[in-house]
N, C-alpha and C. Protein backbone atom coordinates (compact mmCIF):
# COMPACT_ATOMS: atom_id res chain seq x y z
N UNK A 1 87.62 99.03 123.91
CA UNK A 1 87.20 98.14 122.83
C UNK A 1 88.26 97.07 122.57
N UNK A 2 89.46 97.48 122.48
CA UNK A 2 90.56 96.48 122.41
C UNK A 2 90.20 95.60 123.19
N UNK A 3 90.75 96.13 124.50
CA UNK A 3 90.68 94.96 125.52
C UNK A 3 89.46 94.10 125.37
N UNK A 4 87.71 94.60 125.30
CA UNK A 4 87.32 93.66 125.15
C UNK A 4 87.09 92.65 124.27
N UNK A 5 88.07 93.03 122.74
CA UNK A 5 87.91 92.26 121.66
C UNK A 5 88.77 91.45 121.71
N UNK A 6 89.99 91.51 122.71
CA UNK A 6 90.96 90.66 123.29
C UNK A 6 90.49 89.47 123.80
N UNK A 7 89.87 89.63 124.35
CA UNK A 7 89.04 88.35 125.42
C UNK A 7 88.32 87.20 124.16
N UNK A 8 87.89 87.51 122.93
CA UNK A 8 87.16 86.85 121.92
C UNK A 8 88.28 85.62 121.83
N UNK A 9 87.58 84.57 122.15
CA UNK A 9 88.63 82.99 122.23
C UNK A 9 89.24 82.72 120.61
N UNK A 10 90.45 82.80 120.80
CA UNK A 10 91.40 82.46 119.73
C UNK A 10 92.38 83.67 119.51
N UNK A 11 91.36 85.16 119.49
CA UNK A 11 92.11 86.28 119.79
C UNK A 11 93.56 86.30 120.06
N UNK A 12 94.48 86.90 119.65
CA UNK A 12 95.65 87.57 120.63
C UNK A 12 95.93 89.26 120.60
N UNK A 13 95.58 89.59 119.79
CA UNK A 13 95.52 91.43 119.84
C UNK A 13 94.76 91.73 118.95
N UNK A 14 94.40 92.59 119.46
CA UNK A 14 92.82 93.83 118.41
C UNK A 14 93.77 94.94 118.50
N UNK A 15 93.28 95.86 117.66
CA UNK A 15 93.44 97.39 117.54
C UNK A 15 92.62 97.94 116.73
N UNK A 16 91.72 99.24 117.20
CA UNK A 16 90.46 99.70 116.60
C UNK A 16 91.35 101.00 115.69
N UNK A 17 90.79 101.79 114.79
CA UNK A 17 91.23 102.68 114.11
C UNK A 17 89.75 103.86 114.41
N UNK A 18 89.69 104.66 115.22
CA UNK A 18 88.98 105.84 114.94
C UNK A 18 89.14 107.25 114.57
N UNK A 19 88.40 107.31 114.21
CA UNK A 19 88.39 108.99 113.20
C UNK A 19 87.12 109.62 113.72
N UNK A 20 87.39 110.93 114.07
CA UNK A 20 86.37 111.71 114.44
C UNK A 20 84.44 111.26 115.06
N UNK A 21 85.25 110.29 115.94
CA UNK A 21 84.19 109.81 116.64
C UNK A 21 83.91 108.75 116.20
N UNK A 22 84.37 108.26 115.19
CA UNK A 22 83.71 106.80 114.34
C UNK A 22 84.91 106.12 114.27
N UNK A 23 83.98 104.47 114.51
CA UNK A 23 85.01 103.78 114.24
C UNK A 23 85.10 103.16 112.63
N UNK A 24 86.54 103.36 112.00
CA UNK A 24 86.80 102.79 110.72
C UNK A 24 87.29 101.33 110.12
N UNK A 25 88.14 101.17 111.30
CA UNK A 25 88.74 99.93 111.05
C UNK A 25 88.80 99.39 112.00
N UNK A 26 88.83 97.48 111.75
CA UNK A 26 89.31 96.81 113.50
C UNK A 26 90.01 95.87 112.86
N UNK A 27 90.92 95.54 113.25
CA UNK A 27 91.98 94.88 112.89
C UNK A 27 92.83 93.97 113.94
N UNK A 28 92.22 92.52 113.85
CA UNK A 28 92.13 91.54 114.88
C UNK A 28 93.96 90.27 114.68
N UNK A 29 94.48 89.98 115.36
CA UNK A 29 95.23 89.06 114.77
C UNK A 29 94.45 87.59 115.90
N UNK A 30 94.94 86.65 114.99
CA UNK A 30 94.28 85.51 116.03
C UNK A 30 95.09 84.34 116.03
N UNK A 31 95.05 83.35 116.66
CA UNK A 31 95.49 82.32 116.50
C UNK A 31 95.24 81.05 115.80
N UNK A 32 95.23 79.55 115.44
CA UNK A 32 94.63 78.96 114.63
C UNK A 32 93.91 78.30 115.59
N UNK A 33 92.66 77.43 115.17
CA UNK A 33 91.57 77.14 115.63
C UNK A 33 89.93 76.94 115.30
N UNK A 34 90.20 78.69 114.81
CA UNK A 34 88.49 78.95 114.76
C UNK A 34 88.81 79.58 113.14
N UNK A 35 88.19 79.79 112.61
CA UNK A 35 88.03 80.44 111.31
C UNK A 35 87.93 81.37 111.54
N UNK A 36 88.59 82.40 110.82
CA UNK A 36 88.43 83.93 110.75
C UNK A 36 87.45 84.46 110.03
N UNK A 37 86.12 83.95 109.76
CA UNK A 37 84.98 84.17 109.15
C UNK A 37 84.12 84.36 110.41
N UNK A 38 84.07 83.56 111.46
CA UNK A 38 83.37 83.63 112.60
C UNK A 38 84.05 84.18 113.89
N UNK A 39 85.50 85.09 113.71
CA UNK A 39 85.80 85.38 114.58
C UNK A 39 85.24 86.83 114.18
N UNK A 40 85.45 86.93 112.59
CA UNK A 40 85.22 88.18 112.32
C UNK A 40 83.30 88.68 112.55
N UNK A 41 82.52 87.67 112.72
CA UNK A 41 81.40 87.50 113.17
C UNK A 41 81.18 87.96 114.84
N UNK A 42 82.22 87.35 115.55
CA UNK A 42 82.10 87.23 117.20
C UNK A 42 82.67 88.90 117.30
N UNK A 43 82.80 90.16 116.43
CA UNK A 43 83.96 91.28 116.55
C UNK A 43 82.78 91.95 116.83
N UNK A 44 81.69 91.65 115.31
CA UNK A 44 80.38 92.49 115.20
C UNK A 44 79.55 92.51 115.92
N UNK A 45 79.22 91.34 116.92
CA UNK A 45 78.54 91.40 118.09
C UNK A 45 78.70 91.33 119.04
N UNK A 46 79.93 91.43 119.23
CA UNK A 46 80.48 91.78 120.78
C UNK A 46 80.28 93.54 120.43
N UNK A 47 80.69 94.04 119.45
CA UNK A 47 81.20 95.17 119.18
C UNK A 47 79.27 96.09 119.21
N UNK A 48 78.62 95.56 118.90
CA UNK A 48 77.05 95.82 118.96
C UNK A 48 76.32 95.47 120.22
N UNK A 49 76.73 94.78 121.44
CA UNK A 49 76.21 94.27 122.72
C UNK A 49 77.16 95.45 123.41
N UNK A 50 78.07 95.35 123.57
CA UNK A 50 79.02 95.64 124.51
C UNK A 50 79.01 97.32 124.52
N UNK A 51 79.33 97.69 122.84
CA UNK A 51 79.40 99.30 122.69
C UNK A 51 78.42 100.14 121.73
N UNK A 52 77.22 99.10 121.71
CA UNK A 52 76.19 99.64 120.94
C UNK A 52 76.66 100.27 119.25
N UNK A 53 77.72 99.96 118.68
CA UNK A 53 78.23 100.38 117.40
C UNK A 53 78.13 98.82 116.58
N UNK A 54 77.55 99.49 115.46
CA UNK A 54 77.52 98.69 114.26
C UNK A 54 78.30 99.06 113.04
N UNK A 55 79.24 97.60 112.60
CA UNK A 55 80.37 97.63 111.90
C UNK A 55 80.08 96.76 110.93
N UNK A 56 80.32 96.93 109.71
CA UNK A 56 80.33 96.46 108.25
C UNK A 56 81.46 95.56 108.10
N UNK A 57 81.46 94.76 108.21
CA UNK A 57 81.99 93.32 107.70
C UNK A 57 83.48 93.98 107.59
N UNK A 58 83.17 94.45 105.87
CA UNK A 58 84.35 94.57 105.43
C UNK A 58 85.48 95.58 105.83
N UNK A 59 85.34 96.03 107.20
CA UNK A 59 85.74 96.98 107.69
C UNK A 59 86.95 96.21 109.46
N UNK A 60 86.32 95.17 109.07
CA UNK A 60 87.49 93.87 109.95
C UNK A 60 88.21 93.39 109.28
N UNK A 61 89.26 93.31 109.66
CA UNK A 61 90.66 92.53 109.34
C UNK A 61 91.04 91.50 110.04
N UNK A 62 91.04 90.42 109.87
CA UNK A 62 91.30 89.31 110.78
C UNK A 62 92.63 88.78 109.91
N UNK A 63 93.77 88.61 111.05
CA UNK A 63 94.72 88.04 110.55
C UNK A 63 95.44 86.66 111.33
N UNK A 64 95.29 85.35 110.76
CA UNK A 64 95.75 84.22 111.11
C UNK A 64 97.01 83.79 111.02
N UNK A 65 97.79 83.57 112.44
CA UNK A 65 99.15 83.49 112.33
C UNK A 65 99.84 81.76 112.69
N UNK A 66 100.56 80.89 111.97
CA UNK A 66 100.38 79.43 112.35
C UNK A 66 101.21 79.78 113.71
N UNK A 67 101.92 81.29 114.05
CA UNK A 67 102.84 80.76 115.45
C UNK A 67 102.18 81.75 116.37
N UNK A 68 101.26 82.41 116.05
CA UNK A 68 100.08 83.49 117.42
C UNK A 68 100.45 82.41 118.60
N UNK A 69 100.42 83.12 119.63
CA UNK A 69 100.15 82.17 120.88
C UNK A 69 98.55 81.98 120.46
N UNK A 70 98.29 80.68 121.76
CA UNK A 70 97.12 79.78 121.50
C UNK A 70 96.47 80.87 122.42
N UNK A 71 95.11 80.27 122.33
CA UNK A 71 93.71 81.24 122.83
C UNK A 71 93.93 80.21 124.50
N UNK A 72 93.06 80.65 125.62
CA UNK A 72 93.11 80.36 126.51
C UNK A 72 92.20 79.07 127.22
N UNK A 73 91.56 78.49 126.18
CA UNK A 73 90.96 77.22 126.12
C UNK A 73 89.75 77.81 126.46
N UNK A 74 89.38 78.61 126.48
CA UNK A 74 87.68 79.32 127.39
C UNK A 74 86.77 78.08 126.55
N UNK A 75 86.04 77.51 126.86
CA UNK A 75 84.97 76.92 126.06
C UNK A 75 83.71 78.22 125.57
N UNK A 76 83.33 78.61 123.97
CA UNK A 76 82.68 79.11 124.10
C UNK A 76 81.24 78.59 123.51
N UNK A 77 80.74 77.26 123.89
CA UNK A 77 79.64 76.75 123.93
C UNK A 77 79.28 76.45 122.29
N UNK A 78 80.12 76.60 121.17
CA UNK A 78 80.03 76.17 120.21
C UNK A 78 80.02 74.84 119.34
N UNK A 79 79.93 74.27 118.89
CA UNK A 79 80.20 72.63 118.01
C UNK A 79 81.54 73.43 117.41
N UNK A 80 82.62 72.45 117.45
CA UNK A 80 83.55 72.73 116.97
C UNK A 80 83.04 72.58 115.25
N UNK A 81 84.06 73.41 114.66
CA UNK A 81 83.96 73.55 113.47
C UNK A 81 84.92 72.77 112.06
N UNK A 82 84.25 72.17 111.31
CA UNK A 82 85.09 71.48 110.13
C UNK A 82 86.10 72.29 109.97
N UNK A 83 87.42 71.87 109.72
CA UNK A 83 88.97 72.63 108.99
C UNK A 83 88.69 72.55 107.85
N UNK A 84 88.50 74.03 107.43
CA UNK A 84 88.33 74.03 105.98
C UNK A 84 89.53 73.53 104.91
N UNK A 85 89.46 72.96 103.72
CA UNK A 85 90.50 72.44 103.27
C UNK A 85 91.71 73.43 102.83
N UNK A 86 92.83 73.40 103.28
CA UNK A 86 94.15 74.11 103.22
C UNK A 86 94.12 74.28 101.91
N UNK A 87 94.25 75.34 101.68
CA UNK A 87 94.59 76.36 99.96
C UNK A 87 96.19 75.98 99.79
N UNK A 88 96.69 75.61 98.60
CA UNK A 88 98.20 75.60 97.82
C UNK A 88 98.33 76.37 98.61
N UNK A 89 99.39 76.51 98.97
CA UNK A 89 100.90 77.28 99.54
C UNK A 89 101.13 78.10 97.73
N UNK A 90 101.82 79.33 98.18
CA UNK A 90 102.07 80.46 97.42
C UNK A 90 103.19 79.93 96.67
N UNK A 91 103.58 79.94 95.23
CA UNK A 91 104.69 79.15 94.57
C UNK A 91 106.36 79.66 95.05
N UNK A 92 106.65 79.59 96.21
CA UNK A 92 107.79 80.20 96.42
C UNK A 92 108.72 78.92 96.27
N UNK A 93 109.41 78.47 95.69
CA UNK A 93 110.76 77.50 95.50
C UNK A 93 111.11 77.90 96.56
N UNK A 94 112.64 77.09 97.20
CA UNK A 94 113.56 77.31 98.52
C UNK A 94 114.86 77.43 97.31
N UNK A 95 115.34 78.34 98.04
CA UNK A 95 116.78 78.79 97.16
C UNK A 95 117.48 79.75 98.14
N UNK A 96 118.58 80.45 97.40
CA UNK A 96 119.11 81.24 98.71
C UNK A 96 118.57 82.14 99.23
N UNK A 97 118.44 82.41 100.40
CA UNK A 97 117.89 83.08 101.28
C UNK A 97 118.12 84.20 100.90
N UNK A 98 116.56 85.27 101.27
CA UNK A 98 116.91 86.43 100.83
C UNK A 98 117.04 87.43 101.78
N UNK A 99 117.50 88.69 101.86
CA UNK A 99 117.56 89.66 102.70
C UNK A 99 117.51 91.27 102.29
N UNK A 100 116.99 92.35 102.96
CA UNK A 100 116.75 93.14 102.66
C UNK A 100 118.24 94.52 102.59
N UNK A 101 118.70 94.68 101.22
CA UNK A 101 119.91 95.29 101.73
C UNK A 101 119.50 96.75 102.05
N UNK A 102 118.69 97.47 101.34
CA UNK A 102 118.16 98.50 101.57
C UNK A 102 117.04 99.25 101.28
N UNK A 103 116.94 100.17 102.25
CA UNK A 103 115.11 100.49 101.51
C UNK A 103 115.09 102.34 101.99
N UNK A 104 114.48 102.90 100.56
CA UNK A 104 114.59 104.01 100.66
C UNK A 104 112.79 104.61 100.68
N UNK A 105 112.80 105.64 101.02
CA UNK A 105 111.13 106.12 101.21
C UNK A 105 110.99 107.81 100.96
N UNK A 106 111.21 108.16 99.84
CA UNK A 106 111.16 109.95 99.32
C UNK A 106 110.03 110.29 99.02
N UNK A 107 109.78 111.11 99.82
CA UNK A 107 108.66 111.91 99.62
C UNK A 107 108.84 113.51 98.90
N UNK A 108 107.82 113.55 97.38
CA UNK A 108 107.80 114.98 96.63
C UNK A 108 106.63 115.37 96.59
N UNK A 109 106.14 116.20 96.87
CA UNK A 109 105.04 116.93 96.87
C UNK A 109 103.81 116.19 97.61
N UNK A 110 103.20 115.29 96.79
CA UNK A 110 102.10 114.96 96.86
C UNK A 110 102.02 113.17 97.07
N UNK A 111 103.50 112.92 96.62
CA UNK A 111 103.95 111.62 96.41
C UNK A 111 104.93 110.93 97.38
N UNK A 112 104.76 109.83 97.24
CA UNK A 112 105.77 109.20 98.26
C UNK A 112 105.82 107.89 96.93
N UNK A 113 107.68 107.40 97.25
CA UNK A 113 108.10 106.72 96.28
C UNK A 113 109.07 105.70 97.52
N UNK A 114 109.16 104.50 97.49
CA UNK A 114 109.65 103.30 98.22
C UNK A 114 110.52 102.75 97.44
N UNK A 115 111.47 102.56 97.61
CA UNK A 115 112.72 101.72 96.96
C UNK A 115 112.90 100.34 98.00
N UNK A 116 113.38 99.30 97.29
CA UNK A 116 113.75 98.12 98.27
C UNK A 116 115.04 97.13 97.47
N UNK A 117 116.20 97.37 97.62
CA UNK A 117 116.65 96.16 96.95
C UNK A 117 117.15 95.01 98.23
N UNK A 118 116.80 93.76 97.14
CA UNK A 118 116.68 92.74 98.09
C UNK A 118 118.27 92.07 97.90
N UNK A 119 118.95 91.29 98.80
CA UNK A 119 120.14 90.52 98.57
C UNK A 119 119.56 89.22 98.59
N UNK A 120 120.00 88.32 97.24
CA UNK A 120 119.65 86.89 97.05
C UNK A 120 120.74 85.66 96.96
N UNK A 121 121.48 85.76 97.94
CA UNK A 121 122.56 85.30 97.97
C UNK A 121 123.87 85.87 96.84
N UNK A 122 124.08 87.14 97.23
CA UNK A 122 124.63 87.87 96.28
C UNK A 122 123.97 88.63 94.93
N UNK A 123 122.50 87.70 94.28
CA UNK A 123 122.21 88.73 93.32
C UNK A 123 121.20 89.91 94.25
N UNK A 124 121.18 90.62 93.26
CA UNK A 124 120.33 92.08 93.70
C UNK A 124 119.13 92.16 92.85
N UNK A 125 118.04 92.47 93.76
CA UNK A 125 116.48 93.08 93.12
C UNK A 125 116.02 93.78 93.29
N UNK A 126 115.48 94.85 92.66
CA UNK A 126 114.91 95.97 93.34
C UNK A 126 113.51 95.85 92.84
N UNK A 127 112.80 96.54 93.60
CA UNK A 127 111.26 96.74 93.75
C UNK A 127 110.89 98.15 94.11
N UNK A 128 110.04 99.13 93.69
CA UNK A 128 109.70 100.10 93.68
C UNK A 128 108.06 100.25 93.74
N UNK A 129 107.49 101.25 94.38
CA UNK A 129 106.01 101.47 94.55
C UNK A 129 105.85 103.04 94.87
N UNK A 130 104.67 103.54 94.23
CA UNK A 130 104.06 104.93 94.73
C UNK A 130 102.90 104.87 95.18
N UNK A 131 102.62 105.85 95.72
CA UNK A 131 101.11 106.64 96.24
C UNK A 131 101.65 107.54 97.20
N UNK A 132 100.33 108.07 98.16
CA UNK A 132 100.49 108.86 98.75
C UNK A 132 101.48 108.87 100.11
N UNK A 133 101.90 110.02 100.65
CA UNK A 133 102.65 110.26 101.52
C UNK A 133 102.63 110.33 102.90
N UNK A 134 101.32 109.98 103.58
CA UNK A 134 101.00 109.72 104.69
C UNK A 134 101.78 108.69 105.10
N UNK A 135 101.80 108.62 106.65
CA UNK A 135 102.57 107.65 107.22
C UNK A 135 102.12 106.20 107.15
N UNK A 136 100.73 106.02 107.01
CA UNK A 136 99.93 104.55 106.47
C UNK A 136 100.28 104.30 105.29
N UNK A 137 100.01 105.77 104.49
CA UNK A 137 100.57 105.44 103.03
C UNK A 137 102.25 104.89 102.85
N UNK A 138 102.99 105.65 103.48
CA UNK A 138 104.52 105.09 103.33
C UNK A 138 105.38 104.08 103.75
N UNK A 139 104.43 103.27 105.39
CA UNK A 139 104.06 101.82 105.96
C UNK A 139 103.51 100.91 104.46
N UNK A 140 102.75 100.83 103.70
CA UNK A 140 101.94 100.54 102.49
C UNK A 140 102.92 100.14 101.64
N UNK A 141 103.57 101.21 100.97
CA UNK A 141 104.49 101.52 99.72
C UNK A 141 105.61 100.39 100.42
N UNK A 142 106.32 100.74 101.06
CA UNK A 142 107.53 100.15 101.62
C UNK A 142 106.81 98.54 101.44
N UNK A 143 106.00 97.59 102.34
CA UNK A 143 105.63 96.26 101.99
C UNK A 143 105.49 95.94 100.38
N UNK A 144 105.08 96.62 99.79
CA UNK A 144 104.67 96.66 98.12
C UNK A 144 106.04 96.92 97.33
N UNK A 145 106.96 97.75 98.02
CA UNK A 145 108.19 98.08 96.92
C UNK A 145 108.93 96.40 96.81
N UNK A 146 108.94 95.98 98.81
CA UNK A 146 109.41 94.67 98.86
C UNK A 146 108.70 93.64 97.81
N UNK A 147 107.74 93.66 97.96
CA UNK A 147 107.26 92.94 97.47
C UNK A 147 107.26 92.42 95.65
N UNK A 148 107.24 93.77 95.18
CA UNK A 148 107.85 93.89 93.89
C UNK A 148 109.45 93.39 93.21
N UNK A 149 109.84 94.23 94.27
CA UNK A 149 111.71 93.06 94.19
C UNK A 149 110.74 91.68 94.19
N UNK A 150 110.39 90.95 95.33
CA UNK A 150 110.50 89.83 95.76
C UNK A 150 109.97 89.04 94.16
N UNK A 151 109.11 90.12 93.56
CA UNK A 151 108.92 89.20 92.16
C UNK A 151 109.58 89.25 91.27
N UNK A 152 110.45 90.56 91.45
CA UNK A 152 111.78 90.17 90.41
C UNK A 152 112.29 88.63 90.80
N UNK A 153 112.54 88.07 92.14
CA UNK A 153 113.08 87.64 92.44
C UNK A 153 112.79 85.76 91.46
N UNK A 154 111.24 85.98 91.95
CA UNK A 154 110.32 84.61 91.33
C UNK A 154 109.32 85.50 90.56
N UNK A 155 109.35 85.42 89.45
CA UNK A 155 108.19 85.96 88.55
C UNK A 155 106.73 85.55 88.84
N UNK A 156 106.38 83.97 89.63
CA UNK A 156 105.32 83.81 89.95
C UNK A 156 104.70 84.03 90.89
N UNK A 157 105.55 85.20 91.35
CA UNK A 157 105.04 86.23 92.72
C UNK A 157 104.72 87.74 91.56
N UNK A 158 104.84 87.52 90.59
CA UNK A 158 104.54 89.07 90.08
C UNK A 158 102.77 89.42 90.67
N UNK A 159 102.06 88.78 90.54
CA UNK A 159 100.68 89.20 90.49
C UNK A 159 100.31 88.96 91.55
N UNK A 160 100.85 88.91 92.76
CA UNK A 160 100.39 89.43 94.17
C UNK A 160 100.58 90.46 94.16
N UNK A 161 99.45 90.74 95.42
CA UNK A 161 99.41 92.50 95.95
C UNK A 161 99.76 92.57 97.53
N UNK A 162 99.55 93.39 98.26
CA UNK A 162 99.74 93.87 99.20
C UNK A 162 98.32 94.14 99.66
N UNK A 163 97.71 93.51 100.68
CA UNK A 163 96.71 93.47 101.34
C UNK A 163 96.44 94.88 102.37
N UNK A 164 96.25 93.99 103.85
CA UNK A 164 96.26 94.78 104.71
C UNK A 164 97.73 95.09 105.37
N UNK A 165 97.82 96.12 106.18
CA UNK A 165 99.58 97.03 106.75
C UNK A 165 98.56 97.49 108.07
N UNK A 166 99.24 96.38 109.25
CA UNK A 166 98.50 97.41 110.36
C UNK A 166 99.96 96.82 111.58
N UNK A 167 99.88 97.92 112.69
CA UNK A 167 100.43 98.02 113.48
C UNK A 167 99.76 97.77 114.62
N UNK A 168 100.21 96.70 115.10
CA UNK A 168 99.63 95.62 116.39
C UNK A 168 100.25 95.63 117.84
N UNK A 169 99.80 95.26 118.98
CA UNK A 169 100.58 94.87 119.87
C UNK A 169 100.76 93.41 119.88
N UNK A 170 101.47 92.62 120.10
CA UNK A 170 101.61 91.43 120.73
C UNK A 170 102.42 91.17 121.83
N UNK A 171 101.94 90.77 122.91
CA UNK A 171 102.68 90.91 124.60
C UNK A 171 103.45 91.73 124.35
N UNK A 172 104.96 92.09 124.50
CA UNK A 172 105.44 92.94 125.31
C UNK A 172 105.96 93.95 123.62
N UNK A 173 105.69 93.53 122.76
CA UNK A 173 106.13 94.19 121.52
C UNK A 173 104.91 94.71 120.47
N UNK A 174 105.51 95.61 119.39
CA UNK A 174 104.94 95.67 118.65
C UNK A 174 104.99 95.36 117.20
N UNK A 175 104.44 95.04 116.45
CA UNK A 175 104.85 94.58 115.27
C UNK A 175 103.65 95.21 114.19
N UNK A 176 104.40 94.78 113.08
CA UNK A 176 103.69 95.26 111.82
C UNK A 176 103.17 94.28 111.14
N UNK A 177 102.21 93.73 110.73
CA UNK A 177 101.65 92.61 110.30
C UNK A 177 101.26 93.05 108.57
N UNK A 178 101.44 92.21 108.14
CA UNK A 178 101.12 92.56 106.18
C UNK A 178 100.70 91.33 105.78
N UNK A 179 99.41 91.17 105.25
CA UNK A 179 98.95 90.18 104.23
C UNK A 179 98.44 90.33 102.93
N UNK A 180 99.28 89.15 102.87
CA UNK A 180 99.50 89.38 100.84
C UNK A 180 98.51 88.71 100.15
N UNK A 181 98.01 88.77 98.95
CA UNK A 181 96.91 87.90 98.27
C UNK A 181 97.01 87.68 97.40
N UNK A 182 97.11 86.45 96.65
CA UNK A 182 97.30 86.37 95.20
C UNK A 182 96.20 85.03 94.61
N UNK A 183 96.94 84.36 93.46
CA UNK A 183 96.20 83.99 92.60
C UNK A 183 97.17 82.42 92.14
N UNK A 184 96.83 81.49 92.80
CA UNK A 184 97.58 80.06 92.63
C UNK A 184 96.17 78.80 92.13
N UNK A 185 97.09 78.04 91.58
CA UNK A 185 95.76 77.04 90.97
C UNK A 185 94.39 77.09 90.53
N UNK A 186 94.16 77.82 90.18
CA UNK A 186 92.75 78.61 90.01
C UNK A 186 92.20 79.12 91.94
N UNK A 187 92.98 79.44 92.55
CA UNK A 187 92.36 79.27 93.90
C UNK A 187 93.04 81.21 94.20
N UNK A 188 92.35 81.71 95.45
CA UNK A 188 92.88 82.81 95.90
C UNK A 188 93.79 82.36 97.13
N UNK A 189 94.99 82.84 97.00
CA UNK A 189 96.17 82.58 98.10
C UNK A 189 95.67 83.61 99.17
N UNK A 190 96.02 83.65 100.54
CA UNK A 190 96.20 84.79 101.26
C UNK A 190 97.23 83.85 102.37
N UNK A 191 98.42 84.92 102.20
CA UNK A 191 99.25 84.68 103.28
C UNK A 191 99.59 86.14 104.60
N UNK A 192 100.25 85.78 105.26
CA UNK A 192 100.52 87.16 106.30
C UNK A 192 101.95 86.69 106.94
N UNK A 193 102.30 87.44 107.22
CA UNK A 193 103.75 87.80 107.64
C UNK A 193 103.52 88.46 108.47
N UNK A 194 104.75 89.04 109.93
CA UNK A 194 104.46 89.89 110.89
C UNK A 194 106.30 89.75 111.27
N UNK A 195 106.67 91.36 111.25
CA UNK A 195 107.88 91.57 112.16
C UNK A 195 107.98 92.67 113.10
N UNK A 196 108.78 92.57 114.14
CA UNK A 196 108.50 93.18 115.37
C UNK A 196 109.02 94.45 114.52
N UNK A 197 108.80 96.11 115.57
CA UNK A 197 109.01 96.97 115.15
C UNK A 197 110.20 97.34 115.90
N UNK A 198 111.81 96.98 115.56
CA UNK A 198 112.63 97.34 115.92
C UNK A 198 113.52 98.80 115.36
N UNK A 199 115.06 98.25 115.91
CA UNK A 199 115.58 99.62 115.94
C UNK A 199 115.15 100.66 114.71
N UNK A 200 114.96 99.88 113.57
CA UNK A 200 115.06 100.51 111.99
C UNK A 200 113.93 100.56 111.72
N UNK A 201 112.47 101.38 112.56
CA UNK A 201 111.22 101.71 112.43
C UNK A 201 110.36 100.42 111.42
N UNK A 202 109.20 101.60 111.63
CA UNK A 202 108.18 100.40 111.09
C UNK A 202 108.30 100.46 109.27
N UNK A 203 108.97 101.03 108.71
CA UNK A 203 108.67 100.97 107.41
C UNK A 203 109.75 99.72 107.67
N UNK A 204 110.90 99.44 107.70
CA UNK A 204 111.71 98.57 107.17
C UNK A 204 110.97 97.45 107.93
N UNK A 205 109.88 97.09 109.02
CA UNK A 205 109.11 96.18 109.24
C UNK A 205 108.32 95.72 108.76
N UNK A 206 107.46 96.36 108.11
CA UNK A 206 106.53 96.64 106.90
C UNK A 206 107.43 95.82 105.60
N UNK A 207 108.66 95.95 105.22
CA UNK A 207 109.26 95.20 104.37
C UNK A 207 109.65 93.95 104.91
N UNK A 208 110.43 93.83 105.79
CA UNK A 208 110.26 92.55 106.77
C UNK A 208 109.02 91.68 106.66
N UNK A 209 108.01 92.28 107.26
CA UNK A 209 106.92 91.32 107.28
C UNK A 209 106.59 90.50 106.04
N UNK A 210 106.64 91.13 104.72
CA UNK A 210 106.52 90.97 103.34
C UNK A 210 107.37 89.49 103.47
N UNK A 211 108.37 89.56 103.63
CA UNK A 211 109.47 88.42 103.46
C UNK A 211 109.19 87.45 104.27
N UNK A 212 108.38 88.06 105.29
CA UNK A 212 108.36 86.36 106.29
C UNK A 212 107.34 86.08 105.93
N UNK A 213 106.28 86.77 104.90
CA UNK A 213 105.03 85.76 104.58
C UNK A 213 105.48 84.96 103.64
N UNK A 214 106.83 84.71 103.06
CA UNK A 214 107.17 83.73 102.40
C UNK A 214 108.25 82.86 103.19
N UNK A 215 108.02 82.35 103.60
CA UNK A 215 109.51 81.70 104.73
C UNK A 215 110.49 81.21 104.32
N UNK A 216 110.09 80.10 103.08
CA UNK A 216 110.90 79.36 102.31
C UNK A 216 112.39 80.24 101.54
N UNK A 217 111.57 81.77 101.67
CA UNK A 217 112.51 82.88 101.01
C UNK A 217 113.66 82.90 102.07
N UNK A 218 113.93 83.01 102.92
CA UNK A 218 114.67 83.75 104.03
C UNK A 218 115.81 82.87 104.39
């Protein structure tokens, strides 16, 4: 299924999520081009021709990256499509760059608890988040604890959330991709971030990614 959701023009990596024979999630990253309304369209019927399974909309994740590599020029017999008009940018000011000094992830019983303090050119923020203790769940918490510092940091990041947390391939790596959503000009923001999954696992990527969906931060 990957591979053939790979081939969908603009595409650069799919990854399906199944559970006991069913599929739950598909979770596409793409490049810019096509709208992720109709790529997420081209998922459901490739995904219904190809493997006879029918998937509910809201059960795709399409994530648009401005630096994805480009799609492979395939013509796919369409009228190109109007650029929908660009949404405000998320209120992040440029100031000193921030960085992640540390991030903790304890799990008690039933709970899992994420710590993150951020370095802001010397000041310190911390951000904290709970829920459950699964490894999706503690991938989750960790983007959200960041994310919480990050609004200590600018208060007009308080009322974003933490979207989707999925773990991708892209060519020879893997990365953790997180998109955030909030609430600017009377309009809905959605941004995404993505960092590779290096030496210091995927939770501290998962916080990473958080930070590069703001760039101006870093």
């Amino acid at each position: 299924m990957e591979r053939d959701l790979a081939r969908i023009p603009a595409v650069s990596s799919a990854r399906v999520v199944i559970e006991d024979d069913d599929l739950r999630e598909v979770h596409i990253v793409c490049a810019p081009g096509r709208s992720p309304k109709l790529i997420g369209r081209d998922v459901q019927s490739l995904l219904a021709a190809q493997w006879g399974v029918d998937i509910d909309h809201r059960k795709i994740s399409v994530v648009q990256l401005e630096d994805a590599a480009a799609s492979d020029g395939v013509d796919d017999g369409r009228p190109a499509e109007t650029p929908a008009p660009r949404r405000p940018p998320p209120p992040v000011p440029t100031s000193a760059p921030i960085r992640i000094a540390t991030l903790a992830v304890t799990v008690t019983g039933h709970e899992a608890e994420a710590s993150v303090i951020l370095d802001a050119g010397g000041e310190h923020a911390t951000g904290r988040a709970r829920g459950v203790p699964s490894w999706a769940g503690q991938r989750r918490l960790a983007a959200a604890a960041a994310l919480d510092a990050l609004g200590s940091v600018d208060e007009r990041l308080a009322g974003y959330a933490v979207g989707e947390v999925a773990s991708v391939r892209m060519g020879s790596e893997d990365v953790i991709v997180v998109t955030v959503v909030g609430w600017s000009a009377d309009v809905e923001v959605n941004v995404a971030g993505a960092a590779p999954i290096g030496p210091a696992g995927e939770l501290r990527a998962a916080a990473d990614a958080v930070l590069r969906a703001f760039p101006n931060r870093r």
